[in-house]
Protein backbone atom coordinates (compact mmCIF):
# COMPACT_ATOMS: atom_id res chain seq x y z
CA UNK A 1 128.33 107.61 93.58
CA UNK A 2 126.11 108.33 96.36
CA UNK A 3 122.13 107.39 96.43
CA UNK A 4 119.62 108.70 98.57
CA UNK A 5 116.16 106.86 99.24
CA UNK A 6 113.08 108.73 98.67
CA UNK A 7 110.55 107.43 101.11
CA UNK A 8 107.18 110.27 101.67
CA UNK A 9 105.71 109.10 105.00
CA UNK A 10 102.29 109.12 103.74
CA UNK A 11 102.82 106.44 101.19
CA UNK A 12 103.51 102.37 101.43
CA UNK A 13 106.81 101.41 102.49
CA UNK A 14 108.39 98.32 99.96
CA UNK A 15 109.57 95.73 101.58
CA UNK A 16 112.92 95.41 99.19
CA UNK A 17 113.38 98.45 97.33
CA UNK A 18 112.64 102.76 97.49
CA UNK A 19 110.05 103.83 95.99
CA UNK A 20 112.39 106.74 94.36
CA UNK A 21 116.28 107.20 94.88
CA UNK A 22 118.08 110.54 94.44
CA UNK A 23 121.35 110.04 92.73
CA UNK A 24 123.65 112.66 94.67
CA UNK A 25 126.06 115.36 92.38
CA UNK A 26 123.87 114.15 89.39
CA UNK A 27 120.21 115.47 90.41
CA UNK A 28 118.53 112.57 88.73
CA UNK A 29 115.81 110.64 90.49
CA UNK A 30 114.40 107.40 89.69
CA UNK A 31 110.72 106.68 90.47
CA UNK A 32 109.82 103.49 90.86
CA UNK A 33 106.82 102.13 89.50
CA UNK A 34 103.57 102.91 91.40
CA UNK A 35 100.15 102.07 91.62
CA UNK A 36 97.03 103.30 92.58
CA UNK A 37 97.43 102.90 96.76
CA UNK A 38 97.31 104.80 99.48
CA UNK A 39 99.45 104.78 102.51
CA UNK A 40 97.72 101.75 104.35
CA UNK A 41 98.16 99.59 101.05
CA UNK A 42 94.36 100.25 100.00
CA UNK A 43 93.59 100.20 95.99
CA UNK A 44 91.98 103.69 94.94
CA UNK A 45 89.35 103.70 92.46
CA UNK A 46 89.28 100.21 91.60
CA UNK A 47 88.08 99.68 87.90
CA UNK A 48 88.43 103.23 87.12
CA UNK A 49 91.96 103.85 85.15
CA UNK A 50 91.61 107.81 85.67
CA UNK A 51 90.97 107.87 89.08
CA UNK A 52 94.14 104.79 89.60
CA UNK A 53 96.25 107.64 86.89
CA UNK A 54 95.28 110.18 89.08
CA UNK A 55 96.65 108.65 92.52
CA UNK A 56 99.47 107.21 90.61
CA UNK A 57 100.74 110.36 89.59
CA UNK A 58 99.88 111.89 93.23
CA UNK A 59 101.95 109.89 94.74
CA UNK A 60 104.87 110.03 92.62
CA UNK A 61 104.50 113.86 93.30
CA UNK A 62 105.10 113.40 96.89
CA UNK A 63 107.91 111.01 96.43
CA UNK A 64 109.95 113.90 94.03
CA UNK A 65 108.81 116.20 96.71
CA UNK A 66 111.00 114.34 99.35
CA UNK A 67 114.00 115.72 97.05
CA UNK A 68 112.93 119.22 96.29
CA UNK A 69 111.34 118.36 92.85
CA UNK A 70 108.26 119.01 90.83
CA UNK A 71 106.57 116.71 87.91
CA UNK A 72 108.02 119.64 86.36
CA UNK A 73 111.14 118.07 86.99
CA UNK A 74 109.77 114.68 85.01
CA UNK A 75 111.64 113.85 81.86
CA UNK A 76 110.42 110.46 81.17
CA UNK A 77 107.72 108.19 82.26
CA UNK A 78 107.22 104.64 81.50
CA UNK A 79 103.37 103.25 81.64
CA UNK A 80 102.25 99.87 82.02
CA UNK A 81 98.44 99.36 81.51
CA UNK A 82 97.05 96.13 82.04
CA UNK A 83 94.61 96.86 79.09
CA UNK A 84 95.25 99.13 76.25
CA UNK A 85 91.50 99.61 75.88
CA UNK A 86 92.29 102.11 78.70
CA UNK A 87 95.01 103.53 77.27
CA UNK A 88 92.98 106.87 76.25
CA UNK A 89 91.68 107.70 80.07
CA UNK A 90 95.43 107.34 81.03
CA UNK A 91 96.45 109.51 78.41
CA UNK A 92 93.77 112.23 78.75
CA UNK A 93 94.91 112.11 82.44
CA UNK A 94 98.80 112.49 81.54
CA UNK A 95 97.66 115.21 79.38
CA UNK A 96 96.36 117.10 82.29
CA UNK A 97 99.05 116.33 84.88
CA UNK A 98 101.90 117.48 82.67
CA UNK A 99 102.47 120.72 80.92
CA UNK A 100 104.31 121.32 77.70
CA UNK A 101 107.32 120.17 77.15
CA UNK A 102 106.00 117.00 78.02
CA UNK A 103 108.28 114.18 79.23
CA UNK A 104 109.15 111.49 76.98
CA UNK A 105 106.50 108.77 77.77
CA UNK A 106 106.45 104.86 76.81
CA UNK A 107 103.67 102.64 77.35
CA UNK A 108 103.03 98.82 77.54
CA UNK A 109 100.41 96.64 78.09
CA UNK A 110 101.34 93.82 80.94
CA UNK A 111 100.24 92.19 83.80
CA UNK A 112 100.43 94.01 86.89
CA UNK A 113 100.98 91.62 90.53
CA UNK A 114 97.49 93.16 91.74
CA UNK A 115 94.47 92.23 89.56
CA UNK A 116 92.75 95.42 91.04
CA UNK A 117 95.73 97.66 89.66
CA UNK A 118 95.18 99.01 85.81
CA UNK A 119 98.27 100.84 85.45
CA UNK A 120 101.56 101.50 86.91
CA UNK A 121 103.59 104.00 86.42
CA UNK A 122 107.79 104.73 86.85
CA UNK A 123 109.69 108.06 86.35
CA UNK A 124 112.71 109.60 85.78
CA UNK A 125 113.68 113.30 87.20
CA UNK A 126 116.07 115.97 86.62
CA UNK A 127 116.65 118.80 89.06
């Protein structure tokens, strides 16, 4: 099996892991989880989980982008909101990112390592 890191310029680079990887002769990608930040690290539109959904999903755009793919391409997401209260802005959010037939989607509350970061987000891809 070969991999292939995704890694868009214009986003943070991880210290210890991609934030997508391409799995070569299988056209799956793996997302890893993101959060609202830009490419300097910054938090977007702290306290405001549409605005952090709307980055999130942003940048895991440009990261399938890096292997020819679309959130077209999207078959599953997994959500973690740190408060389920805001679990209706996320979704009205997904619901406008994503056209039918949606991906499968899973969400959980938990505690994210930034206390300025209300959701995070991880997908799966299939080109």
């Amino acid at each position: 099996m070969s991999k292939k890191a995704l890694q868009p310029s214009d986003l943070p680079k991880p210290a210890n892991f991609s934030q997508g990887i391409e799995v070569a002769g299988s056209r799956m990608i793996f997302v890893a989880g993101n959060v609202a930040m830009d490419a300097t690290g910054k938090t977007i539109a702290p306290g405001d989980v549409k605005g952090q959904t709307r980055q999130v999903l942003a940048n895991i755009e440009k990261i399938l982008a890096e292997a020819g793919a679309t959130r077209d391409n999207i078959v599953k997401i997994t959500t973690f909101l740190t408060d389920l209260k805001n679990y209706p802005g996320f979704a009205e959010v997904r619901g406008e990112f994503f056209k039918p037939p949606y991906p499968a989607s899973t969400a959980v509350q938990a505690q994210l390592i930034n206390p300025e970061w209300l959701v995070e987000i991880e997908a799966v891809a299939i080109l």
